[in-house]
Protein backbone atom coordinates (compact mmCIF):
# COMPACT_ATOMS: atom_id res chain seq x y z
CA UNK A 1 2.31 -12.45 0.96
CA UNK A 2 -0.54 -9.81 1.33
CA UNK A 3 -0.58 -8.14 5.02
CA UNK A 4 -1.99 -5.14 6.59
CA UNK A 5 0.75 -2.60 7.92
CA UNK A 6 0.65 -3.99 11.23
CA UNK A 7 0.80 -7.83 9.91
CA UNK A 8 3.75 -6.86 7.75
CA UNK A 9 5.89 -5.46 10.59
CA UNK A 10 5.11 -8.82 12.41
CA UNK A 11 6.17 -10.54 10.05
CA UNK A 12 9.52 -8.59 9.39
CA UNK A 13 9.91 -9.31 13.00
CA UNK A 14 10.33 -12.63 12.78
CA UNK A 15 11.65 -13.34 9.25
CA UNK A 16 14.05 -10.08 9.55
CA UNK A 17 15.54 -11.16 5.96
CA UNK A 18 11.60 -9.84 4.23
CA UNK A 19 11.26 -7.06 1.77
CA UNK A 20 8.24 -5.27 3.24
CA UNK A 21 6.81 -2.63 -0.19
CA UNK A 22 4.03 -0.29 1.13
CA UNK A 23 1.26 0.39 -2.29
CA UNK A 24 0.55 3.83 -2.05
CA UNK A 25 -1.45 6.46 -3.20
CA UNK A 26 -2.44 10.18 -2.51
CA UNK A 27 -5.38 9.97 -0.29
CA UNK A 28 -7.70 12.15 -2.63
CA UNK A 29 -7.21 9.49 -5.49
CA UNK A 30 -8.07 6.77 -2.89
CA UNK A 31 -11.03 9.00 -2.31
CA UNK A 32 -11.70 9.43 -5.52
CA UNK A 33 -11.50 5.41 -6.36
CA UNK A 34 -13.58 4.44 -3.75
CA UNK A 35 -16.54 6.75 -4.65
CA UNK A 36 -15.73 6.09 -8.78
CA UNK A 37 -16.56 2.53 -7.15
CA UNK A 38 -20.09 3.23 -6.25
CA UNK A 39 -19.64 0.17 -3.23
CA UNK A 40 -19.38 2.33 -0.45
CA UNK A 41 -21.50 4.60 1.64
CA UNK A 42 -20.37 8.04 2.23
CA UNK A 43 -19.39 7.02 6.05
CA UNK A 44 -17.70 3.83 4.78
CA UNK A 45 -15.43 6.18 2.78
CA UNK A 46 -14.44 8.15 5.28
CA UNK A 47 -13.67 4.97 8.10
CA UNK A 48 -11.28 3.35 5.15
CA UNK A 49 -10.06 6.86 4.41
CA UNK A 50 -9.28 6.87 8.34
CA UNK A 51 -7.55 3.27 8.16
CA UNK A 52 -5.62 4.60 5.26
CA UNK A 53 -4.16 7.89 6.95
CA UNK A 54 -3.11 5.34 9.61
CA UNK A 55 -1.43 3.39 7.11
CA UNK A 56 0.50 5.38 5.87
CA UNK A 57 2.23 6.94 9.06
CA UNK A 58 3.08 3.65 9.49
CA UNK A 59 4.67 2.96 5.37
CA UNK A 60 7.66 4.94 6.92
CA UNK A 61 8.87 1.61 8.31
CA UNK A 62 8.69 -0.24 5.34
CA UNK A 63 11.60 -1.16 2.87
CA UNK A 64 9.75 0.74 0.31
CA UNK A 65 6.84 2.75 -0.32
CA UNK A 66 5.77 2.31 -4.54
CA UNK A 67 3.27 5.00 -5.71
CA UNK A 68 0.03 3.57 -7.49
CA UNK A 69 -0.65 6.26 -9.96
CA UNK A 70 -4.37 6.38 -11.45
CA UNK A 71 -4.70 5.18 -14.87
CA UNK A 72 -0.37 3.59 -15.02
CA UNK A 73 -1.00 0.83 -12.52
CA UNK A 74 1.70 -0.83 -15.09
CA UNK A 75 4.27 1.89 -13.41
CA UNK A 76 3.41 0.01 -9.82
CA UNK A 77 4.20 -3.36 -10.94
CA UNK A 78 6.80 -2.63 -12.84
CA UNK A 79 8.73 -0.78 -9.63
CA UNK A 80 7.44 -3.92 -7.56
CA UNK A 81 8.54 -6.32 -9.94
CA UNK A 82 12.30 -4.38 -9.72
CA UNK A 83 12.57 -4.43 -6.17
CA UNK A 84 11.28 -8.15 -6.11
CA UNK A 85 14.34 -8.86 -8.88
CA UNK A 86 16.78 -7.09 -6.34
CA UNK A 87 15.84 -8.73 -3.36
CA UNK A 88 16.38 -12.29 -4.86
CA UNK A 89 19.50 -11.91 -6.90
């Protein structure tokens, strides 16, 4: 299931037995993506950049936290895809 932060920890609340995995990256390169992206204006960018610092003091209560690096998303899935193999064997 795909959550926000805040939907995730609600959800660990009441099925306590959930892997939560936090997706993150450096806020620069999620600057960087969004403007490579040419979607968003300049103050759009900086409200999701706002969402994201909040996000991320919150990844501290998740399971995990699995870096996206630019350009090796394989690396991401690949972690995710270990953790998901762990959590069901």
């Amino acid at each position: 299931i795909e959550l926000d932060v805040n939907g995730g920890l609600a959800f660990k609340k009441t099925f306590a037995q959930a892997v939560l995995i936090f997706i993150s990256a450096p806020l620069e390169e999620i600057k960087k993506r969004l403007e490579s992206r040419g979607q968003n204006t300049a103050e759009q960018i900086m409200h999701r950049l706002e969402i994201a610092k909040k996000e991320l003091q919150i990844a501290s209560q998740y399971d995990h936290i699995v870096q996206n690096p630019q350009g090796n998303p394989q690396a991401a899935i690949d972690k995710v895809a270990q953790i998901i193999y762990n959590a069901i064997k």
